[in-house]
Protein backbone atom coordinates (compact mmCIF):
# COMPACT_ATOMS: atom_id res chain seq x y z
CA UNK A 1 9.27 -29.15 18.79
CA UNK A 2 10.75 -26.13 16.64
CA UNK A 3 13.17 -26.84 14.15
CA UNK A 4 16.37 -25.74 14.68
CA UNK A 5 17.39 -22.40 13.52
CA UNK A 6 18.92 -21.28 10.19
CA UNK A 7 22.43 -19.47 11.55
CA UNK A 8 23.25 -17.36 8.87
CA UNK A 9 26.94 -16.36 10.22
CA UNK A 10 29.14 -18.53 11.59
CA UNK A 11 31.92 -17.19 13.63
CA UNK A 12 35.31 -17.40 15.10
CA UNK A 13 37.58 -15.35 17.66
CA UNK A 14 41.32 -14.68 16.52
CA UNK A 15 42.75 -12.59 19.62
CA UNK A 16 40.70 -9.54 19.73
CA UNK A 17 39.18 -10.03 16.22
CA UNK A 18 36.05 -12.12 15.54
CA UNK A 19 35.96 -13.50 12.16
CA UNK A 20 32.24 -13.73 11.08
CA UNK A 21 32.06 -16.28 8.19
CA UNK A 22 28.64 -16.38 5.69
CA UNK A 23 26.67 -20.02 5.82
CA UNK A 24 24.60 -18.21 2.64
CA UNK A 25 26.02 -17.63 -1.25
CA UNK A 26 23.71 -14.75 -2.25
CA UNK A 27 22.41 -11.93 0.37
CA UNK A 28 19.90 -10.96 -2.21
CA UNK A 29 16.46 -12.07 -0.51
CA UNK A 30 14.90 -10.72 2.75
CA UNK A 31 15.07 -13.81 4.95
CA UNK A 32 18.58 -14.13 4.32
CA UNK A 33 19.23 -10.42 4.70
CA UNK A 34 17.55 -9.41 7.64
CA UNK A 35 18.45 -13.09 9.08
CA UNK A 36 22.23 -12.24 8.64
CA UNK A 37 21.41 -8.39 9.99
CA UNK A 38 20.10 -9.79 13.43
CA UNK A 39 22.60 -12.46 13.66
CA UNK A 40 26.04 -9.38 12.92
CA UNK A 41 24.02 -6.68 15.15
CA UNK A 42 23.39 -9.54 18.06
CA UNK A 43 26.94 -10.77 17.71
CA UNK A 44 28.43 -6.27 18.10
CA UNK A 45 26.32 -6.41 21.32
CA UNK A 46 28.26 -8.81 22.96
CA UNK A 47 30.63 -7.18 25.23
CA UNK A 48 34.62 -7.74 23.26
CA UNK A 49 33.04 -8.09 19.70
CA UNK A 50 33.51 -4.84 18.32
CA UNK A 51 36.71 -6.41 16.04
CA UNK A 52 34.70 -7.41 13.20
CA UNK A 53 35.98 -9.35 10.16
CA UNK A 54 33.76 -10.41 7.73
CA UNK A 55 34.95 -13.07 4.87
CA UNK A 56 33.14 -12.96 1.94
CA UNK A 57 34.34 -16.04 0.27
CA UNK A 58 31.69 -17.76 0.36
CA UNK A 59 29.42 -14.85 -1.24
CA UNK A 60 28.55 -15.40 -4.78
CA UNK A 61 26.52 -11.83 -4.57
CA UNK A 62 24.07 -9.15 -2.15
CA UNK A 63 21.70 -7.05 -2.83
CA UNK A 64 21.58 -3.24 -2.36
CA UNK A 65 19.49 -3.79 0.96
CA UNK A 66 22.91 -5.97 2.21
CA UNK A 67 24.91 -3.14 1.56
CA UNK A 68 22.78 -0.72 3.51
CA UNK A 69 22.79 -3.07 6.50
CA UNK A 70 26.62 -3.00 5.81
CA UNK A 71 26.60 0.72 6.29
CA UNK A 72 24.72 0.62 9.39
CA UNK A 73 26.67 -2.24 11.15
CA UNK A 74 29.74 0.11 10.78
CA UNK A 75 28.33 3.27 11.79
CA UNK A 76 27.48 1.07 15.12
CA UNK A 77 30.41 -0.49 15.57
CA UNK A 78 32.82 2.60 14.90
CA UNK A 79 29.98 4.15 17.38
CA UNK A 80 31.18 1.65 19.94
CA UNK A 81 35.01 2.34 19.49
CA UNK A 82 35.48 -0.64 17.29
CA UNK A 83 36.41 -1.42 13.68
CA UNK A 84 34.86 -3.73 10.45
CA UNK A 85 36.41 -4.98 7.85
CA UNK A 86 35.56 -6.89 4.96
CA UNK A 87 38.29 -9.41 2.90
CA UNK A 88 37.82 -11.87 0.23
CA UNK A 89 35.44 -10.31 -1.75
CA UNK A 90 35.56 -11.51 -5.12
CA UNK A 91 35.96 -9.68 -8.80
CA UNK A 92 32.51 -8.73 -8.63
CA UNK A 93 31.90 -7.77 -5.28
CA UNK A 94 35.04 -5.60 -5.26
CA UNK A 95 33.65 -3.69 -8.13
CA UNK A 96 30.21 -2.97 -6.75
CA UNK A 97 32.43 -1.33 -3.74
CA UNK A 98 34.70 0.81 -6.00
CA UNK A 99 31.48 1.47 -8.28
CA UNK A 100 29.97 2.92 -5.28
CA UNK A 101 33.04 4.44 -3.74
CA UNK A 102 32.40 2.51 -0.39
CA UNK A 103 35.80 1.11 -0.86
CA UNK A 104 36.45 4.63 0.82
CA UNK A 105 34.00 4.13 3.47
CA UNK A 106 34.74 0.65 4.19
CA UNK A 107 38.16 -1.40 5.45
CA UNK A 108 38.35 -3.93 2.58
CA UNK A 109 41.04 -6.43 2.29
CA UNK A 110 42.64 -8.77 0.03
CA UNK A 111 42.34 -11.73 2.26
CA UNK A 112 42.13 -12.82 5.96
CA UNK A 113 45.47 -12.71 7.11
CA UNK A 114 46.11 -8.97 5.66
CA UNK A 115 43.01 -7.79 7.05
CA UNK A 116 44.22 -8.90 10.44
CA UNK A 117 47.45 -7.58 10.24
CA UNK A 118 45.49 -4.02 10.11
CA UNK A 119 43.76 -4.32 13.46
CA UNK A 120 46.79 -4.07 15.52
């Protein structure tokens, strides 16, 4: 018998929006990273998923690699006709954003309930 599965994202569906929710505090390693990557690029597939919130409260830190997979989950979902956004990143995580001027690139939000306000 296999042991279960690690799920890496948990999520939830707020009208049109899902709301994917890290299970992980630091995106830094490889197994967590590419485990997270199948899990968001799996979840875009699904026909009506291509709302995409992701909270970050949980998230203590990521790695460059994250970021990149970031990138590439939002080329695919804008692709698709859809939207990601990003919201409770903390003081750090914020600043690696603005650092890197993705804070241009990407929909980033104070908190959940602002973020949702902006997919209508």
């Amino acid at each position: 018998m296999n042991p279960p599965r690690k799920q890496w994202v948990s999520t939830e569906q707020v009208g049109a929006v899902t709301i994917g929710r890290f299970n992980v505090r630091a995106l830094a390693d490889d197994p967590a990273i590419q485990g997270v990557r199948q899990e968001l690029f799996q979840l875009v597939d699904e026909p009506g998923k291509g709302r995409l919130l992701l909270d970050f409260g949980e998230v203590t830190h990521f790695g460059s690699a994250f970021i990149a997979v970031l990138l590439e989950l939002n080329r695919k979902i804008k692709a698709a006709g859809g939207r990601l956004a990003l919201c409770w990143l903390n003081p750090h995580l914020r600043q690696v954003f603005q650092v890197t001027k993705l804070d241009q690139t990407l929909n980033i939000y104070e908190d959940e309930d602002s973020a949702l306000a902006n997919f209508d």
